[in-house]
Protein backbone atom coordinates (compact mmCIF):
# COMPACT_ATOMS: atom_id res chain seq x y z
CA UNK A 1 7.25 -6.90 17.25
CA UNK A 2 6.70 -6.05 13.86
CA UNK A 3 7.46 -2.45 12.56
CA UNK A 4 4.94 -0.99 10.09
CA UNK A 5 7.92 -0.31 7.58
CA UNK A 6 9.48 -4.18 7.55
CA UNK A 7 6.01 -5.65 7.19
CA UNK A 8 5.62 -3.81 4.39
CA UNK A 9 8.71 -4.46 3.05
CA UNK A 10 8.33 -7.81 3.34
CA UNK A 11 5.25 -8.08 1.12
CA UNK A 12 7.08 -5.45 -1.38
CA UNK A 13 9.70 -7.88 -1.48
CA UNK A 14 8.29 -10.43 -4.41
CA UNK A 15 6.55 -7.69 -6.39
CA UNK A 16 7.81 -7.04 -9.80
CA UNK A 17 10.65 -3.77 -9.91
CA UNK A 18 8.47 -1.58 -11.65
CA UNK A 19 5.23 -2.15 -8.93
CA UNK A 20 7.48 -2.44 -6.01
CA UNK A 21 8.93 0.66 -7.07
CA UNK A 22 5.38 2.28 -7.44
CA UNK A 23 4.01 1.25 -4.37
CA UNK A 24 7.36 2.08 -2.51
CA UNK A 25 7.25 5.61 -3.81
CA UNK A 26 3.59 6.18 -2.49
CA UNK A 27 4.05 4.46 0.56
CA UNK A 28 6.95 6.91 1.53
CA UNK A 29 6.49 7.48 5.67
CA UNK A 30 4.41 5.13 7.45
CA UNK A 31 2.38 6.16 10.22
CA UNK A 32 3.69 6.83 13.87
CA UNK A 33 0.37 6.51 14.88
CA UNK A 34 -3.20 5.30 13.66
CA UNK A 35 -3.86 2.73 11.11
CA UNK A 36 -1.40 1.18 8.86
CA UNK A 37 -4.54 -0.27 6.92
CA UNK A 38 -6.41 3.16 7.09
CA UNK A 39 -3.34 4.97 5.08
CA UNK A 40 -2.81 1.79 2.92
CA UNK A 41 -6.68 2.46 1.77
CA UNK A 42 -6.55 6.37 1.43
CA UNK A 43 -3.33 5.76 -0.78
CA UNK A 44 -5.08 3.66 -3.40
CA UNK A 45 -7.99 5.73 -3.20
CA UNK A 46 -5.77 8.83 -4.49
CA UNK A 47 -3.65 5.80 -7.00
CA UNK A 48 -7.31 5.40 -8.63
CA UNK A 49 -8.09 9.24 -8.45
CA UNK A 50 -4.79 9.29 -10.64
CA UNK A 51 -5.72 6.52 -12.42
CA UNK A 52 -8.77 8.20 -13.89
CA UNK A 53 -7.66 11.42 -15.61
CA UNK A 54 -4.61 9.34 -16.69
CA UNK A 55 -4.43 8.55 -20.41
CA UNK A 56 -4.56 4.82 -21.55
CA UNK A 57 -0.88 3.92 -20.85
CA UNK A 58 1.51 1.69 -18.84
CA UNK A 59 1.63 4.60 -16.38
CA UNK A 60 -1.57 4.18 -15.64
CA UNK A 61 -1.80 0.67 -16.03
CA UNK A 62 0.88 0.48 -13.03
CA UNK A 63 -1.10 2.76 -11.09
CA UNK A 64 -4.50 0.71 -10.90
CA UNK A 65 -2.21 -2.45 -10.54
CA UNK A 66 -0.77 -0.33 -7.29
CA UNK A 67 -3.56 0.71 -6.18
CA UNK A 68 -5.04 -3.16 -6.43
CA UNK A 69 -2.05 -4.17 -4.25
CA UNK A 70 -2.72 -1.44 -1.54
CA UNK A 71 -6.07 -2.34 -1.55
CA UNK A 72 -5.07 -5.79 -0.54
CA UNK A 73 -1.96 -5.34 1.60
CA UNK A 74 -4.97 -3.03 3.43
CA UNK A 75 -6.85 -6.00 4.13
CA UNK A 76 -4.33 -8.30 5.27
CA UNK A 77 -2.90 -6.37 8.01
CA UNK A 78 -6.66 -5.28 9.18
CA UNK A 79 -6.98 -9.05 9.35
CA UNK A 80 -3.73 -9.51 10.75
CA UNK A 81 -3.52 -6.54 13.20
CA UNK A 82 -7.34 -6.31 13.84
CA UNK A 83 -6.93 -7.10 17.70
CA UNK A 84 -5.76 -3.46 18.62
CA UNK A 85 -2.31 -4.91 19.92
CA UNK A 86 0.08 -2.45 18.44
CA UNK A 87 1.57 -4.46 15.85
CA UNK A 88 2.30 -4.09 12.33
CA UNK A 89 0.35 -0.53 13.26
């Protein structure tokens, strides 16, 4: 079985330092219980929020480029984990 924090350390894994470190400091604690996917989305959702009143710099530029990735990583493991097994969370 597949723990929500090693598969997402596994797709953290190949991203650049600067977005791996990003998406590793949002993605603190992973949930005990619910969705994986579900906090993956509401953690973009607040990465865009940022985003927005941000001004025009790399800071920001990392933070819609995180939020892209959560966005994703989201969809994967509702694809993945869709069949309400436990895995992956």
């Amino acid at each position: 079985m597949t723990t929500p924090q090693q598969w997402l350390a596994k797709r953290f894994a190949s991203a650049p330092p600067s977005l791996r470190e990003c998406l590793e400091s949002v993605v603190v604690h992973t949930p005990t219980e619910g969705s994986l996917g579900a906090l993956l989305r509401e953690r973009a959702e607040r990465l865009l929020r940022d985003a927005t009143t941000g001004a025009a710099d790399r800071e920001t530029a990392l933070k819609l480029l995180a939020a892209d990735a959560l966005i994703t990583l989201a969809c994967e493991h509702d694809a993945t984990f869709d069949s309400g097994d436990g895995d992956g969370r």
